[in-house]
Protein backbone atom coordinates (compact mmCIF):
# COMPACT_ATOMS: atom_id res chain seq x y z
CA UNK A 1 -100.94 148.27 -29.52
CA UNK A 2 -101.65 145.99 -26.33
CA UNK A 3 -98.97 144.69 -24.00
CA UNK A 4 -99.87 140.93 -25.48
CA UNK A 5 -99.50 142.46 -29.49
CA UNK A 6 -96.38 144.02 -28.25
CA UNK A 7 -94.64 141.18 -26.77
CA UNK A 8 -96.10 138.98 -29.52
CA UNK A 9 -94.40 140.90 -32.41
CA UNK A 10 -90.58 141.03 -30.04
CA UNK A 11 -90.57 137.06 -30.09
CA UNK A 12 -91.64 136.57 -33.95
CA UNK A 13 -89.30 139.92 -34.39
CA UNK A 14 -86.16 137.53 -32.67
CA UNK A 15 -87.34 134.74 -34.66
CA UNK A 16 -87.64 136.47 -37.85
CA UNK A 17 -84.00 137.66 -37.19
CA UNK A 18 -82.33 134.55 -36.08
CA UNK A 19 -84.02 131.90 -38.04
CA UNK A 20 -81.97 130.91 -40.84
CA UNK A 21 -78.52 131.10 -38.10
CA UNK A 22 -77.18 127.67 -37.68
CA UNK A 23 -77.94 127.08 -33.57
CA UNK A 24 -80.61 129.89 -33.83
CA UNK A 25 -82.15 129.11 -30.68
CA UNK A 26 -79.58 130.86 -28.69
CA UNK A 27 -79.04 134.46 -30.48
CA UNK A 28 -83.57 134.18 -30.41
CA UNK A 29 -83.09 134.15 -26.65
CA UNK A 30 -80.78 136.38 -26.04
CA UNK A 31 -82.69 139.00 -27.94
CA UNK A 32 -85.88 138.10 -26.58
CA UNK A 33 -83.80 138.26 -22.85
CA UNK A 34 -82.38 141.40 -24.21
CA UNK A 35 -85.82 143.12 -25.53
CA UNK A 36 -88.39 141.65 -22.40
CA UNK A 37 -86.05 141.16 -20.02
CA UNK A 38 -86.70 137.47 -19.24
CA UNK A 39 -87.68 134.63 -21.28
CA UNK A 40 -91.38 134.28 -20.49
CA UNK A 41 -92.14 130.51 -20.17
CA UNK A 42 -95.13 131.46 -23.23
CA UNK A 43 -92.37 131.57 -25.09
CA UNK A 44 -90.99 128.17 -24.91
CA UNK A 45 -94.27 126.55 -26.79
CA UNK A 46 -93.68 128.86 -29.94
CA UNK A 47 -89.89 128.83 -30.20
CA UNK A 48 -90.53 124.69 -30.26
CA UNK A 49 -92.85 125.03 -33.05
CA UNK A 50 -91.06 127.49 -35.29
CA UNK A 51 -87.84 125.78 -34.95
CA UNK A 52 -89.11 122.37 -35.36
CA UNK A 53 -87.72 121.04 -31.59
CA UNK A 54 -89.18 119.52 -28.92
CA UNK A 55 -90.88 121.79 -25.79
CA UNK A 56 -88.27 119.83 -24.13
CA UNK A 57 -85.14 121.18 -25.85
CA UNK A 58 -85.74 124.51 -25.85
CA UNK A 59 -86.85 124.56 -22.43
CA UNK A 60 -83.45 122.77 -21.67
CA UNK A 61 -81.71 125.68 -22.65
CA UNK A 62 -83.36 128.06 -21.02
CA UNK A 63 -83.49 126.04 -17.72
CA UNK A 64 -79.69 125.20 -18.21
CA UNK A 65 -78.40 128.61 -19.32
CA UNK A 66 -77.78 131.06 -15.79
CA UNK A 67 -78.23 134.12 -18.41
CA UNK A 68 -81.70 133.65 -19.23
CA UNK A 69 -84.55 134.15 -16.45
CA UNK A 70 -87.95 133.31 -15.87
CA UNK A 71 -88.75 136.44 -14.65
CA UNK A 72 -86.91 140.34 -15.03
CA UNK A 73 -84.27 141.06 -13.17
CA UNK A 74 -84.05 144.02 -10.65
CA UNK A 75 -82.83 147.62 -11.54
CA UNK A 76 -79.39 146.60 -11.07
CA UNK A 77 -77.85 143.20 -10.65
CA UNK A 78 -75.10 142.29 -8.12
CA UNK A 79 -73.18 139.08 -8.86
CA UNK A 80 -70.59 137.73 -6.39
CA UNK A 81 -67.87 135.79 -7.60
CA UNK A 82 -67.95 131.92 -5.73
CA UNK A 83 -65.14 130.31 -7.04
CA UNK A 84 -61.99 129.24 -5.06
CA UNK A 85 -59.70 131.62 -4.97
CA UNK A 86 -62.75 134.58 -4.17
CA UNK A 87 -63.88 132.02 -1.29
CA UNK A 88 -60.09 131.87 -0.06
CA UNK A 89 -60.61 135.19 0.48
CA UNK A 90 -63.90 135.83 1.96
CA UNK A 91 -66.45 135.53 -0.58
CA UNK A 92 -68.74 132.83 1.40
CA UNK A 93 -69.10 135.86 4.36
CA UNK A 94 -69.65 138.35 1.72
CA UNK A 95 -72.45 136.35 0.09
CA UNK A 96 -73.96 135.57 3.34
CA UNK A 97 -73.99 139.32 4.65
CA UNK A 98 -75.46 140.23 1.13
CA UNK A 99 -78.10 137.64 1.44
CA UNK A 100 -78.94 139.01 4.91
CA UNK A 101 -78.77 142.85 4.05
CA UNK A 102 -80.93 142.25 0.71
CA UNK A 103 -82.93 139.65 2.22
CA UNK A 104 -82.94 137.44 -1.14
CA UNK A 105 -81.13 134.65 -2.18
CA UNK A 106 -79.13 133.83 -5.08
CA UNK A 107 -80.75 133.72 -8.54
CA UNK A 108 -83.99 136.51 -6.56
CA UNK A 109 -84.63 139.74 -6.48
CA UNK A 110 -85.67 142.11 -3.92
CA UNK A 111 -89.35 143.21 -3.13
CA UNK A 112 -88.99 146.85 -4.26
CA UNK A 113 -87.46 145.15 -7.56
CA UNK A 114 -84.23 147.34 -7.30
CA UNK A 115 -81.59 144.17 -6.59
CA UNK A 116 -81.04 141.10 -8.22
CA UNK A 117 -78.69 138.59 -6.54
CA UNK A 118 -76.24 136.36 -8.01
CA UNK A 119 -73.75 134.06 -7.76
CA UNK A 120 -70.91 133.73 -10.70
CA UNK A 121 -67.87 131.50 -10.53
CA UNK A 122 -65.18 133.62 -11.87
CA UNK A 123 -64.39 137.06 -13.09
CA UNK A 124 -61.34 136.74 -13.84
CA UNK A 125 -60.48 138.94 -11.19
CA UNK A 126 -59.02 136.53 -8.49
CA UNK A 127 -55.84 138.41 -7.55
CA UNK A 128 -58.67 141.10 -6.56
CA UNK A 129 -60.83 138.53 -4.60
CA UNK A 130 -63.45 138.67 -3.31
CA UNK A 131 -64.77 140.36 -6.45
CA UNK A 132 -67.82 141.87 -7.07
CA UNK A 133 -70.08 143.36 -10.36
CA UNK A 134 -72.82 145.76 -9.27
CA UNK A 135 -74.29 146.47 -12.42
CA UNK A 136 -71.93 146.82 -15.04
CA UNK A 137 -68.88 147.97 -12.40
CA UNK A 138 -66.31 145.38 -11.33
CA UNK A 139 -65.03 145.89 -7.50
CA UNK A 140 -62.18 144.00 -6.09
CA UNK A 141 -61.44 143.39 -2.29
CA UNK A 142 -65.12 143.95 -1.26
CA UNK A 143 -65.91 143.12 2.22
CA UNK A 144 -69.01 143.29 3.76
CA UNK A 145 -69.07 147.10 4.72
CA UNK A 146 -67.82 147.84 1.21
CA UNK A 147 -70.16 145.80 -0.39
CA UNK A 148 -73.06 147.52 1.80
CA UNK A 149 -71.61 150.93 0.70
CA UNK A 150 -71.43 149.66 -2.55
CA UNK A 151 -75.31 149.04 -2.56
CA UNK A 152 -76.13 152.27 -1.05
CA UNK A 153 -74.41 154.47 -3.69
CA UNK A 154 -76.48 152.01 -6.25
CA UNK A 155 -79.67 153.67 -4.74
């Protein structure tokens, strides 16, 4: 089966599934997200013509949604946290010295396709601040010397 075939049969797979959901756009991109890891913009055309919407709509949500990319994320993601009580804290030196040390900004991902960058704007976390998720891990208090250890046990 060819790479084309293969990705063909995940989207009509997500839309076979989801269909008949009231709001069945969303759960068809999250699994096509989940399954490719990004929602191709090929997809946006076909999603519009088996859900009867516009081109428009459905690339709305994918353009307005943060979860859903354009393109696969890295080998592991690292989201800072940029809301107030994180930036009280530090979080505005801590996202500079990872943009520096990764060479990215938020929303890219490094050459060697091992780090994606992002921003969030809460984890919940802000007695913890400035927080930090590399890959699935949550890390309080990060500075920049943590953060850089942080990324160096990642690899």
């Amino acid at each position: 089966m060819s790479h084309e075939q293969a990705w063909q049969d995940t989207v009509r797979g997500a839309i076979d599934a989801h269909r008949a959901e009231r709001g069945a756009l969303m759960p068809i991109l999250h699994t096509i997200q989940r399954e490719l890891g990004c929602v191709d913009s090929a997809v946006i055309p076909i999603l519009a013509k088996e859900l009867n919407l516009s081109r428009a709509d459905v690339h709305g949500v994918v353009t307005f949604y943060r979860d859903f990319r354009k393109e696969p994320a890295g080998a592991t993601t690292v989201r800072i946290c940029r809301a107030e009580a994180c930036q009280s804290v530090g979080a505005e030196r801590l996202a500079e010295a990872a943009k520096s040390r990764l060479g990215v900004g938020f929303g890219e991902t490094t050459v060697d396709g091992r780090v994606t960058l992002e921003q969030t704007f809460c984890f919940g976390n802000c007695a913890l601040g400035p927080a930090v998720q590399v890959g699935d891990r949550l890390h309080g208090r990060v500075d920049p010397s943590r953060l850089a250890a942080l990324l160096e046990v990642d690899r």
